[in-house]
Protein backbone atom coordinates (compact mmCIF):
# COMPACT_ATOMS: atom_id res chain seq x y z
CA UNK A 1 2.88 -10.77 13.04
CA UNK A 2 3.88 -7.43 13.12
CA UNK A 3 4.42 -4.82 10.74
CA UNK A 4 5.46 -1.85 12.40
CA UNK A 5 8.18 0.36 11.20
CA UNK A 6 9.85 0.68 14.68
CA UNK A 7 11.12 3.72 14.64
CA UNK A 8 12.00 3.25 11.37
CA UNK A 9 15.79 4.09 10.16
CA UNK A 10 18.28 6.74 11.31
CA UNK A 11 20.73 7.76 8.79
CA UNK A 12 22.59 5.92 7.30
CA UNK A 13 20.52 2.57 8.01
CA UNK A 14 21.50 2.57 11.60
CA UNK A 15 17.96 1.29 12.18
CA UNK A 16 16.33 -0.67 15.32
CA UNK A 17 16.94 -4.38 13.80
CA UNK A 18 19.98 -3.49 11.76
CA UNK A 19 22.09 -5.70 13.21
CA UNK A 20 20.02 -9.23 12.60
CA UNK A 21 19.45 -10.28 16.69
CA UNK A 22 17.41 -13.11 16.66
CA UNK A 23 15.33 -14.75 18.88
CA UNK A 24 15.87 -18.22 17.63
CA UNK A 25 18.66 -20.02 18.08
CA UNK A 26 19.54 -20.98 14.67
CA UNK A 27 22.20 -18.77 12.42
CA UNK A 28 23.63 -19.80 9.32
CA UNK A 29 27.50 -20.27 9.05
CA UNK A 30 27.74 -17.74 6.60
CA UNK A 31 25.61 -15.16 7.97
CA UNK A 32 28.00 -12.46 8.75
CA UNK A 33 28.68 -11.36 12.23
CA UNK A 34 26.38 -8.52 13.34
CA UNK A 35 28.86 -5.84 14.44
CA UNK A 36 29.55 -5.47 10.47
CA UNK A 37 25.76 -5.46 9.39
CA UNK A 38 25.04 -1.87 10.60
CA UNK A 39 27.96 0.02 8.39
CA UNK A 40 27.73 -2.29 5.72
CA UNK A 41 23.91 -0.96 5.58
CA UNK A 42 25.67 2.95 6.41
CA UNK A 43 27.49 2.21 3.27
CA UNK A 44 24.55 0.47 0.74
CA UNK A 45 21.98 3.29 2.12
CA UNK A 46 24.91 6.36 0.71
CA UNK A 47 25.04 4.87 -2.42
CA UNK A 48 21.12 4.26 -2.31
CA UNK A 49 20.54 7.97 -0.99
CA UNK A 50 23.62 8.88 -3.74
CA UNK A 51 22.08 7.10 -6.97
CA UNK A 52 18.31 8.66 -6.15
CA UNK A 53 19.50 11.91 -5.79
CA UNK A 54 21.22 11.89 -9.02
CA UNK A 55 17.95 10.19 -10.41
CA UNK A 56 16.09 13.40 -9.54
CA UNK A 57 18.92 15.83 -11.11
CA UNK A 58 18.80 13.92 -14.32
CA UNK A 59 15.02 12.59 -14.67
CA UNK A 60 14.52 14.69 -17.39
CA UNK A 61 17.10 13.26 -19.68
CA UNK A 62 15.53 9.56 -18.54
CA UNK A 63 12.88 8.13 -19.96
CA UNK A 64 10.24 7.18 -17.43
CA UNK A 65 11.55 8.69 -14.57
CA UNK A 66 7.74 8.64 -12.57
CA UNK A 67 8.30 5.04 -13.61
CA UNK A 68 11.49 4.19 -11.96
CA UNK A 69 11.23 6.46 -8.92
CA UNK A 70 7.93 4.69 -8.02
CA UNK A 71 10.26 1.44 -7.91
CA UNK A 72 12.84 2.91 -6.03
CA UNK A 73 10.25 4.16 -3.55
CA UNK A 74 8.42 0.98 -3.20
CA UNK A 75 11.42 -1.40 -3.03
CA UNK A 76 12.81 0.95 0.14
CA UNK A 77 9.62 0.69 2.13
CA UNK A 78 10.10 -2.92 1.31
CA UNK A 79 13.27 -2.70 2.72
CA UNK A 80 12.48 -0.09 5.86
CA UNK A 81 9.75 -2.85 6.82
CA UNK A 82 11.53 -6.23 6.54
CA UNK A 83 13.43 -6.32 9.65
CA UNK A 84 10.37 -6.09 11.74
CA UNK A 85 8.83 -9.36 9.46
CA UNK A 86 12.31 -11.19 9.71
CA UNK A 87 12.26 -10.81 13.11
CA UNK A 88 9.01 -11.98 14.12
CA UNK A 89 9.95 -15.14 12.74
CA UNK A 90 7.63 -14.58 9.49
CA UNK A 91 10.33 -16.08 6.86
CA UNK A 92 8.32 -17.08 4.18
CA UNK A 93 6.80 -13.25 4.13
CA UNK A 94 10.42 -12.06 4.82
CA UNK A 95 11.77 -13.53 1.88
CA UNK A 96 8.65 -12.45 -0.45
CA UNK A 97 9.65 -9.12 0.61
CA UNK A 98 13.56 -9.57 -0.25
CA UNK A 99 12.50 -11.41 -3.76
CA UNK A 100 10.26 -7.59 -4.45
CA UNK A 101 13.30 -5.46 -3.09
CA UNK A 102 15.82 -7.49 -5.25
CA UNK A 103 13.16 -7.52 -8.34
CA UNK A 104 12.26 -3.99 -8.51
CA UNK A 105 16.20 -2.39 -7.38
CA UNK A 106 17.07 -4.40 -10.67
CA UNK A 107 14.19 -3.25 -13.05
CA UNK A 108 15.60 0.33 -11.41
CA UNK A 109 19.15 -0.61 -12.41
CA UNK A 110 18.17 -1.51 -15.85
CA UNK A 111 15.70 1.16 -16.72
CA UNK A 112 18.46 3.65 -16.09
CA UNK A 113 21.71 1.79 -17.15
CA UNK A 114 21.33 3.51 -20.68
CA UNK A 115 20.69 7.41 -20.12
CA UNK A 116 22.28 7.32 -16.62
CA UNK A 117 25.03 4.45 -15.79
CA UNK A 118 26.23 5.95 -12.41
CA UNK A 119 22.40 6.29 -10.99
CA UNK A 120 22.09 2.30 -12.21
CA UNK A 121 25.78 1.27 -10.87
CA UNK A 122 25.70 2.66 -7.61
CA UNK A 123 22.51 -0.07 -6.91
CA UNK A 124 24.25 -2.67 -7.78
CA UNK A 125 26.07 -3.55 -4.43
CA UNK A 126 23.04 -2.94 -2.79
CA UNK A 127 21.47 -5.71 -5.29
CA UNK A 128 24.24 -7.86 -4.10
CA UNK A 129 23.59 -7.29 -0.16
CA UNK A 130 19.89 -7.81 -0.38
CA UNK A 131 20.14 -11.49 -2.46
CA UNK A 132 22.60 -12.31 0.22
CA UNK A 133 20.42 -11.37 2.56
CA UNK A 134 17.79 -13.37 0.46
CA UNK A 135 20.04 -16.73 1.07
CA UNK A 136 20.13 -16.12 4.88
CA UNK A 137 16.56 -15.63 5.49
CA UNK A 138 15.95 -18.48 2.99
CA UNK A 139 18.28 -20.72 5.60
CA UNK A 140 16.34 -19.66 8.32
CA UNK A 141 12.89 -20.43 6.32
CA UNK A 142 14.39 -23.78 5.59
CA UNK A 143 16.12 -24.76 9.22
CA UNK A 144 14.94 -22.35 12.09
């Protein structure tokens, strides 16, 4: 099993992996195709980059800002780390991983909805991308 970042991520989250090539032969009919993956991640990472830099203008207005940008920083190594597990095959792990990145981006979302709702908002789509990407790796847990 490995666990390497692979070069990790460009910007943007043009990263080595990005675009879901799998060695088994097995996709879902709802996984979308992979040409679309690698902006759609451009696009969640700006609003990810977007809502932590505003985090860090306004922590001192929010209460338990150490707090939340611990969970922000956790969740994306999570994230920076899960293609290599998805893609050696480990889908149980995979979708551990996914089920922490989903958890913690919400307690994020909610722990700053009050003071800040733009820093919470802008997570939300990524919220949406990564449960989606919860039900494809769950598909390939359950039929690869």
């Amino acid at each position: 099993m490995q666990y390497e970042l692979r070069k990790g991520f460009t910007i943007g989250g043009l990263r080595e992996n990005a675009n879901m090539t799998f060695d088994s032969e097995y996709q879902p009919w709802f996984q979308p195709p992979s040409f679309i993956i690698g902006p759609i991640w451009l696009v969640l990472y700006s609003m990810l980059a977007l809502s932590f830099i505003l985090l860090l203008s306004k922590r001192q207005a929010i209460a338990k800002h150490n707090m939340i940008i611990l969970l922000f920083s956790v969740q994306l190594a999570v994230n920076l780390l899960w293609p290599s597990v998805f893609n050696s095959a480990e889908y149980l792990i995979s979708l551990l991983m996914i089920v922490v990145m989903v958890i913690f981006t919400a307690i994020y979302a909610y722990m700053t909805y009050e003071e800040a709702k733009e820093v919470s908002m802008l997570v939300w789509p990524y919220i949406a991308w990564v449960s989606f990407a919860g039900v494809i790796n769950l598909a390939y847990l359950l039929y690869a």
